[in-house]
N, C-alpha and C. Protein backbone atom coordinates (compact mmCIF):
# COMPACT_ATOMS: atom_id res chain seq x y z
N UNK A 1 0.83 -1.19 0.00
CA UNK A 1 0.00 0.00 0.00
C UNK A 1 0.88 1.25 0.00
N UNK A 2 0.22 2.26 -0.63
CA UNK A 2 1.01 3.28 -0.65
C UNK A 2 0.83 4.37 0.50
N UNK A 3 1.47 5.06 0.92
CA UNK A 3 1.46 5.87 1.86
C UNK A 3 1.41 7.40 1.67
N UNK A 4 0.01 7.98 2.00
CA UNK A 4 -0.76 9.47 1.85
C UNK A 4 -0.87 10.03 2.65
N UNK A 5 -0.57 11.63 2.44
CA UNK A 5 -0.68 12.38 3.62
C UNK A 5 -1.39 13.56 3.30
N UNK A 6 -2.41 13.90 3.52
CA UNK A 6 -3.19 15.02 3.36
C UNK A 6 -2.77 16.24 4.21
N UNK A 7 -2.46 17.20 3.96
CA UNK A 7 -2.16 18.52 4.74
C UNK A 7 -2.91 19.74 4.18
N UNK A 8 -3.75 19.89 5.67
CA UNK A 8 -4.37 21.67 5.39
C UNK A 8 -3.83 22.46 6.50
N UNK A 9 -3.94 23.77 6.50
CA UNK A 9 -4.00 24.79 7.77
C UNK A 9 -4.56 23.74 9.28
N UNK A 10 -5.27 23.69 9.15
CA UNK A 10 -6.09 23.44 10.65
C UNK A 10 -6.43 22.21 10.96
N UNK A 11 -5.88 20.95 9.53
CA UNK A 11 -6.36 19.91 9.95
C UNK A 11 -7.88 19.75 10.37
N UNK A 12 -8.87 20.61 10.37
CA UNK A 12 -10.11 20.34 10.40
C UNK A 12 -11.45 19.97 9.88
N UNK A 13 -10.91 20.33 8.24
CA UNK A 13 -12.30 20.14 7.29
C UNK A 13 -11.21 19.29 6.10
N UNK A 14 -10.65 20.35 5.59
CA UNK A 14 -10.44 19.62 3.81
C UNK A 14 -9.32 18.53 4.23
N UNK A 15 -8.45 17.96 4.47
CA UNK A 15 -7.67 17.37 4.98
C UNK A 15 -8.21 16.00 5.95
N UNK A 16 -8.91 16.02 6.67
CA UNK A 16 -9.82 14.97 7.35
C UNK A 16 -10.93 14.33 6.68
N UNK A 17 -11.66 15.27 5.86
CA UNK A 17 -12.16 14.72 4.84
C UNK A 17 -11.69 13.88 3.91
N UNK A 18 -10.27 14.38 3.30
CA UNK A 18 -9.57 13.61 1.74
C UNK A 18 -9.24 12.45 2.80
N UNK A 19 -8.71 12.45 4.50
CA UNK A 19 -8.17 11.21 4.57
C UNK A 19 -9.78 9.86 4.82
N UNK A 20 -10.76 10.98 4.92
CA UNK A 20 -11.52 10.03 4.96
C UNK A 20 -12.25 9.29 4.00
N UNK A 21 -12.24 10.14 3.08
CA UNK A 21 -12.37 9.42 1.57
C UNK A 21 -11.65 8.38 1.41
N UNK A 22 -10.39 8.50 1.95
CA UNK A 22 -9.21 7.63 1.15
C UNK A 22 -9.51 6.32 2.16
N UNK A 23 -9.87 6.12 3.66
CA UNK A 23 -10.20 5.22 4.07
C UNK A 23 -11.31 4.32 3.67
N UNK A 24 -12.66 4.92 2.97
CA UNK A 24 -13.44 4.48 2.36
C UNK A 24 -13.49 4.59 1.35
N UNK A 25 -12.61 4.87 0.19
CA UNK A 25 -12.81 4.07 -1.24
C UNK A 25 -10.94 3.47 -1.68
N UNK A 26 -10.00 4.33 -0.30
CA UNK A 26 -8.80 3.44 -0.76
C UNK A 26 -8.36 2.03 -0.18
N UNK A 27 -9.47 1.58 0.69
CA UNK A 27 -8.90 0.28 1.54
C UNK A 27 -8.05 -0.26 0.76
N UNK A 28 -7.19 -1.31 1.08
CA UNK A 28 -6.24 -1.74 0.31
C UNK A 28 -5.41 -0.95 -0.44
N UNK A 29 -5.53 -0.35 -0.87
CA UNK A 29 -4.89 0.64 -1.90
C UNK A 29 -3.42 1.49 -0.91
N UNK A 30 -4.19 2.64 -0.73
CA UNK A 30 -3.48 3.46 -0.09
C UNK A 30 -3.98 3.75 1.68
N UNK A 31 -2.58 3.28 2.36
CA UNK A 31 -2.69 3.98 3.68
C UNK A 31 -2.73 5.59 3.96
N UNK A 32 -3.83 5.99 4.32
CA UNK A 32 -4.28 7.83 4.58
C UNK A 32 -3.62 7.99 6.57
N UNK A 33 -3.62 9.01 6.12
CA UNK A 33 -3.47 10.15 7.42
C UNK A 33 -3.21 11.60 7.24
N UNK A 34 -4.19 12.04 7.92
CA UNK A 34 -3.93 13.90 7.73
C UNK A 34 -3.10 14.90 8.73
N UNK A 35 -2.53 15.96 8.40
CA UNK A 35 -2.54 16.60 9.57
C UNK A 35 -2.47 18.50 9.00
N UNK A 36 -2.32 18.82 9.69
CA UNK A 36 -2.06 20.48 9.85
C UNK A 36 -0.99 21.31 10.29
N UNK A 37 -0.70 22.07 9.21
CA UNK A 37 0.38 22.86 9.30
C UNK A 37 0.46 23.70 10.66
N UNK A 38 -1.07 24.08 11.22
CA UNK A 38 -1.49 24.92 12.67
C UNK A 38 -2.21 24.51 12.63
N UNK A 39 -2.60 23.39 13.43
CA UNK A 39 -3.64 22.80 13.27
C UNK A 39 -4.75 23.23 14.46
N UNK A 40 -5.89 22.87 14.84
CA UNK A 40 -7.23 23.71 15.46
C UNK A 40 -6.79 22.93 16.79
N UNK A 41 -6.32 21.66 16.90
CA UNK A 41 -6.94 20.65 17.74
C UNK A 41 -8.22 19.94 17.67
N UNK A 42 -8.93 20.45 17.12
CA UNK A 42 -10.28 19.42 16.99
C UNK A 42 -10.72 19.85 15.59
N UNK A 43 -11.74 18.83 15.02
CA UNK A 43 -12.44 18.92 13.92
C UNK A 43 -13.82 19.60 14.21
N UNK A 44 -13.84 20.29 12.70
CA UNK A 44 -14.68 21.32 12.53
C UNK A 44 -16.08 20.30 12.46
N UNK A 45 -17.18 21.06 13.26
CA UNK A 45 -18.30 20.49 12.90
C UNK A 45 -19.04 20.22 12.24
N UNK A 46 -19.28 21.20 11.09
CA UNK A 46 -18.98 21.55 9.95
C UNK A 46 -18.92 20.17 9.03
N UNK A 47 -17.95 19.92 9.01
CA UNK A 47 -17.32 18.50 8.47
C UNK A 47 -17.73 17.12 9.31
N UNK A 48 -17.48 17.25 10.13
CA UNK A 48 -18.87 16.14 10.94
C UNK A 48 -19.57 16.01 10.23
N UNK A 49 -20.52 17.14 10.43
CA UNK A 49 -22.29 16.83 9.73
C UNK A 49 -22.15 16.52 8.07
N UNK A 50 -20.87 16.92 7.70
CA UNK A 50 -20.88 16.87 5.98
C UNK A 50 -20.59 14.95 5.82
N UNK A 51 -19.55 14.72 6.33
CA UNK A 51 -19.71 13.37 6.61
C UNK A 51 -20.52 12.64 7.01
N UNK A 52 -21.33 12.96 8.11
CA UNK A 52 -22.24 12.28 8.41
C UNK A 52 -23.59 12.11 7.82
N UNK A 53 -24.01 12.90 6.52
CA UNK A 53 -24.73 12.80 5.63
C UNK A 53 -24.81 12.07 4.55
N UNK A 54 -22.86 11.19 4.82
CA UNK A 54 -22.54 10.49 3.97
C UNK A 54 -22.46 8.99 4.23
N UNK A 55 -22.77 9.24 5.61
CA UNK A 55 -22.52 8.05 6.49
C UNK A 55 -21.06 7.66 7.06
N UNK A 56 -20.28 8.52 6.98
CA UNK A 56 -18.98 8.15 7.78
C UNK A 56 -19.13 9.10 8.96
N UNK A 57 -18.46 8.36 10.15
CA UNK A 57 -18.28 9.10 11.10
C UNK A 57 -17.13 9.96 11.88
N UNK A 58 -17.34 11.14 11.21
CA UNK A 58 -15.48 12.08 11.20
C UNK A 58 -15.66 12.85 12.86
N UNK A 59 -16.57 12.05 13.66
CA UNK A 59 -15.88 12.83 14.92
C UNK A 59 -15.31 11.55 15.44
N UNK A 60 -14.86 10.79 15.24
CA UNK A 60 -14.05 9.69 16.11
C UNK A 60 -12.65 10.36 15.42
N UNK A 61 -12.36 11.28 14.20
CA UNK A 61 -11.13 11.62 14.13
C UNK A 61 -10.54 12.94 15.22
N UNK A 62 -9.02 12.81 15.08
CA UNK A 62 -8.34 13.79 15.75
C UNK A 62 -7.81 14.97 14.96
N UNK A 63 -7.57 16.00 15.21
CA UNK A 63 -6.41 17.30 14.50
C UNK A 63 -5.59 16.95 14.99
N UNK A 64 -4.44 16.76 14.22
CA UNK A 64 -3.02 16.51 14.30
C UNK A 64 -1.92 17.41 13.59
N UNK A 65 -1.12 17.10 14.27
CA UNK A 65 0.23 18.54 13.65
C UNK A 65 1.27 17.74 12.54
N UNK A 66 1.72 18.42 12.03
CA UNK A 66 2.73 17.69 11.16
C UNK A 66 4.00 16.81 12.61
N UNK A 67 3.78 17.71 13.56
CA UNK A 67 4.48 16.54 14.71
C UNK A 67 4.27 14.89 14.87
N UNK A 68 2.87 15.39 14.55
CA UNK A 68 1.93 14.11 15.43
C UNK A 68 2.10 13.36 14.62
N UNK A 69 2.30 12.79 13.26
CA UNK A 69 2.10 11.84 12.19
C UNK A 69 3.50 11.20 12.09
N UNK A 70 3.27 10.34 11.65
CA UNK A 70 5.23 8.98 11.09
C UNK A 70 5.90 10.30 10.34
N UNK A 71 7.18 10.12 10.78
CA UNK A 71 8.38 10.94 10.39
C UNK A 71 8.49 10.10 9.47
N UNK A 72 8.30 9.29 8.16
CA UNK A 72 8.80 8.47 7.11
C UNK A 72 8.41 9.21 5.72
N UNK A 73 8.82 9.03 5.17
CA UNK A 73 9.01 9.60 3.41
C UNK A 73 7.61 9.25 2.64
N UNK A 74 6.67 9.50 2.71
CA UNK A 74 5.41 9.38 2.33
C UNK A 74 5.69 9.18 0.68
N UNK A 75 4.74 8.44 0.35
CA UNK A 75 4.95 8.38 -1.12
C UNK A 75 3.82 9.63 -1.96
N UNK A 76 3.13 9.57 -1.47
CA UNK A 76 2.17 11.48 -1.80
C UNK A 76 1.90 11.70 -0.68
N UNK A 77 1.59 12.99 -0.93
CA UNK A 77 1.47 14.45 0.40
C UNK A 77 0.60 15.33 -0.58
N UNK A 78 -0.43 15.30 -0.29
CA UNK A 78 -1.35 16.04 -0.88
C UNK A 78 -1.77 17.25 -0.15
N UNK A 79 -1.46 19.02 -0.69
CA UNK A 79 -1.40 19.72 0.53
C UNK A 79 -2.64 20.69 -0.03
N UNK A 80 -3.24 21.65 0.67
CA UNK A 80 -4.61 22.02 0.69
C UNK A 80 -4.36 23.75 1.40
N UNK A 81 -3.84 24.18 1.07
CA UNK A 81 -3.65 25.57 1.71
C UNK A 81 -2.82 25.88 2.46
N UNK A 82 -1.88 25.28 2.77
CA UNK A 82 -0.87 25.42 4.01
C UNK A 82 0.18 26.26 3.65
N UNK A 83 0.37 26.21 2.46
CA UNK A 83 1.21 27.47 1.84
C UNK A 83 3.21 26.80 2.57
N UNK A 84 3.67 27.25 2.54
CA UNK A 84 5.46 27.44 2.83
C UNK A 84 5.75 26.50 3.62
N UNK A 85 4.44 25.77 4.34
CA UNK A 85 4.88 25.13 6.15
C UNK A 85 4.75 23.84 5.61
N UNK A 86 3.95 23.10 4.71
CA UNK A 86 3.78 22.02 4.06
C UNK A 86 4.78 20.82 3.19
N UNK A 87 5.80 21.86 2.86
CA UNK A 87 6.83 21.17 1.86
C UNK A 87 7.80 20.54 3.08
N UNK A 88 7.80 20.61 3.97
CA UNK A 88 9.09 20.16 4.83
C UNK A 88 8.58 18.61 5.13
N UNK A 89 7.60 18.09 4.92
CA UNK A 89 7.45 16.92 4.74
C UNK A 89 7.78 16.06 3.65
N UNK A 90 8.69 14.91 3.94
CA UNK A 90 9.26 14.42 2.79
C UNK A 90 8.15 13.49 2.23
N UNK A 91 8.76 13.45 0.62
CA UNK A 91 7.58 12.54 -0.41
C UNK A 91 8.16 12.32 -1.39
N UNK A 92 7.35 11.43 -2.05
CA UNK A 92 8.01 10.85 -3.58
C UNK A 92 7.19 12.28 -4.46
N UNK A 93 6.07 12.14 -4.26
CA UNK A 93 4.96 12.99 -4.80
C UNK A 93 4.10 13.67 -4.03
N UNK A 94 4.36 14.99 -4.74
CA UNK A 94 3.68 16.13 -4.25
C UNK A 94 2.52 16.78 -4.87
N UNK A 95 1.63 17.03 -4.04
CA UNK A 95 0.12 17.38 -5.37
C UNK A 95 -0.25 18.44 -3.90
N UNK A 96 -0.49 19.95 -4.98
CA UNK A 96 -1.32 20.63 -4.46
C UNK A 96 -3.00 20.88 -4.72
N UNK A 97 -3.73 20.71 -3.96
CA UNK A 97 -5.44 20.76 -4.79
C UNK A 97 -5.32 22.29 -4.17
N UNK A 98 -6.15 23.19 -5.12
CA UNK A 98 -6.54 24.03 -4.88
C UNK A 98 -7.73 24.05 -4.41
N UNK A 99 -8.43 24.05 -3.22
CA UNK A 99 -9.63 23.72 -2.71
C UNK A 99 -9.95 24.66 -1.53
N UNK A 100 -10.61 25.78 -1.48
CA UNK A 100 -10.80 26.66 -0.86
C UNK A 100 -10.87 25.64 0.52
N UNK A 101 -10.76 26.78 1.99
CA UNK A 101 -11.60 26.02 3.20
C UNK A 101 -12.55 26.42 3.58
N UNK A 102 -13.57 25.63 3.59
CA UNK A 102 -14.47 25.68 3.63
C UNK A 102 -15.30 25.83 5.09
N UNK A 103 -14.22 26.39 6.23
CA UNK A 103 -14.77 26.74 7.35
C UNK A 103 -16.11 27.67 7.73
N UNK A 104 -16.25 28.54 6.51
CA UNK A 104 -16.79 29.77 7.48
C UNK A 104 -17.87 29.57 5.71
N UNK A 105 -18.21 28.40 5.23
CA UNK A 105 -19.16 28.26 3.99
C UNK A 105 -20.72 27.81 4.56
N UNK A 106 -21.59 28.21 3.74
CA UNK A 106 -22.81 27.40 4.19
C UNK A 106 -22.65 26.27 4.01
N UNK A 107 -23.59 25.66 4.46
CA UNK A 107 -24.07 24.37 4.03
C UNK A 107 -23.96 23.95 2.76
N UNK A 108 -24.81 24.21 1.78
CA UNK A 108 -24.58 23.67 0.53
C UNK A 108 -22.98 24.18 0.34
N UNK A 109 -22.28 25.22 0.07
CA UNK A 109 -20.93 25.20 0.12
C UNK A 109 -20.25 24.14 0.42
N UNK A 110 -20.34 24.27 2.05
CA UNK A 110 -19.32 23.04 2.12
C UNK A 110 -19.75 21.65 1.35
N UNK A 111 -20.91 21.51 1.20
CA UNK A 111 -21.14 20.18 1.03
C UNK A 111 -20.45 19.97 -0.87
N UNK A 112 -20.13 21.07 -1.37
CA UNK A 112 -19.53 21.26 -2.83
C UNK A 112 -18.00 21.22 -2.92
N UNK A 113 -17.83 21.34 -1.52
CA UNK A 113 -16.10 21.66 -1.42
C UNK A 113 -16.19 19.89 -0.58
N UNK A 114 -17.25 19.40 0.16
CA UNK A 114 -16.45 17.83 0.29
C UNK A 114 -16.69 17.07 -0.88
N UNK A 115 -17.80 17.49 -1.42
CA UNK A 115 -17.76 16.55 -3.31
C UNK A 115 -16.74 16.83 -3.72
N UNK A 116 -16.11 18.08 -4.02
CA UNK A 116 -14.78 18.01 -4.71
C UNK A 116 -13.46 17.22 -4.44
N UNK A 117 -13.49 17.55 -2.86
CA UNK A 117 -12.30 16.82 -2.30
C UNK A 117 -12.70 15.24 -2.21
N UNK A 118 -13.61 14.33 -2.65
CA UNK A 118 -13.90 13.35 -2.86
C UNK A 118 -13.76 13.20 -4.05
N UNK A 119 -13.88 14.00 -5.26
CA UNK A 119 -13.43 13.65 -6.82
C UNK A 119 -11.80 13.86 -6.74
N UNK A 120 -11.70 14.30 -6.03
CA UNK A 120 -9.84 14.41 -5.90
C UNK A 120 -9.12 13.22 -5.45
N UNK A 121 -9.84 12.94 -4.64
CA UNK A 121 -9.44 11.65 -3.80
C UNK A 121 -9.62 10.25 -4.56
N UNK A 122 -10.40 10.62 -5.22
CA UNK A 122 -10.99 9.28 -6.13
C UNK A 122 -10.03 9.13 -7.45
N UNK A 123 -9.79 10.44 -7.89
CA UNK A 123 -8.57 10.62 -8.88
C UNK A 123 -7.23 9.92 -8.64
N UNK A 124 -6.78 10.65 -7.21
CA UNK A 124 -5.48 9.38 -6.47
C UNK A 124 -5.78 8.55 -6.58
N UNK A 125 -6.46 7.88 -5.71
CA UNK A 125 -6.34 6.49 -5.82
C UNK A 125 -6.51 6.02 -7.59
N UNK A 126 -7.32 6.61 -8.41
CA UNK A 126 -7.38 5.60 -9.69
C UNK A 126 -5.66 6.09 -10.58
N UNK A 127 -4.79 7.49 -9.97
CA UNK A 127 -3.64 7.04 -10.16
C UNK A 127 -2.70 6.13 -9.51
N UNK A 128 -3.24 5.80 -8.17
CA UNK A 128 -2.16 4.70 -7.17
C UNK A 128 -2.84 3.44 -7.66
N UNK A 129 -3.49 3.20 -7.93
CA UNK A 129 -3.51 2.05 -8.74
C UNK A 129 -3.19 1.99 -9.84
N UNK A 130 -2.86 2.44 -10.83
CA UNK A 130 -2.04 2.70 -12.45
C UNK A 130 -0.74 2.56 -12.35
N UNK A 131 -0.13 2.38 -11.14
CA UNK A 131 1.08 2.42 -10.84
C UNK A 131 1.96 1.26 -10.62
């Protein structure tokens, strides 16, 4: 399996989301984990309820710092706004999504910004498997 690392600002919405995509459509595939460049400490609620409309349950996840995650050479690092603080994590492959955050969006908003970051996610994996 290949090894993914999602990075946003706060670790709270776009980043917990892509790793949760990647747990439910990359099983086997690719091992996920997210974290945050400054991260909040907790997940946005926000993203809860967006998940949970989907049927996954994103409050059993944590916000984590680029501390908190395996010091090992990730094979992608997929980063989401973190800007300058993001690259110091090592990788084979680097992919930036441009994906607004969707903290302070309505409802339908966010729920357009976790479809996206789920067509993104779905994209990886159908390249980690081509591989």
């Amino acid at each position: 399996m290949k090894k993914v690392l999602f990075v946003c600002v706060e670790n709270s919405c776009r980043s917990q989301m892509a790793e949760a995509f990647a747990r439910i459509y990359g099983a086997g595939v690719i091992d996920s984990c997210s974290s945050g460049s400054r991260p909040s400490g907790v997940v946005n609620e926000k993203a809860i309820s967006a998940m949970a409309d989907i049927g996954y349950d994103l409050g059993s996840h944590v916000s984590k710092s680029l501390e908190d995650i395996p010091q090992v050479e990730y094979d992608y690092v997929v980063t989401m706004g973190c800007g300058d603080e993001c690259p110091y994590v090592q990788a084979k492959v680097r992919e930036d999504w441009q994906i607004p955050d969707p903290k302070y969006m309505d409802k339908s908003e966010f729920e357009t910004v976790r479809d996206t970051i789920k067509d993104e996610v779905m994209a990886l994996i159908g390249k980690v498997k081509a591989t």
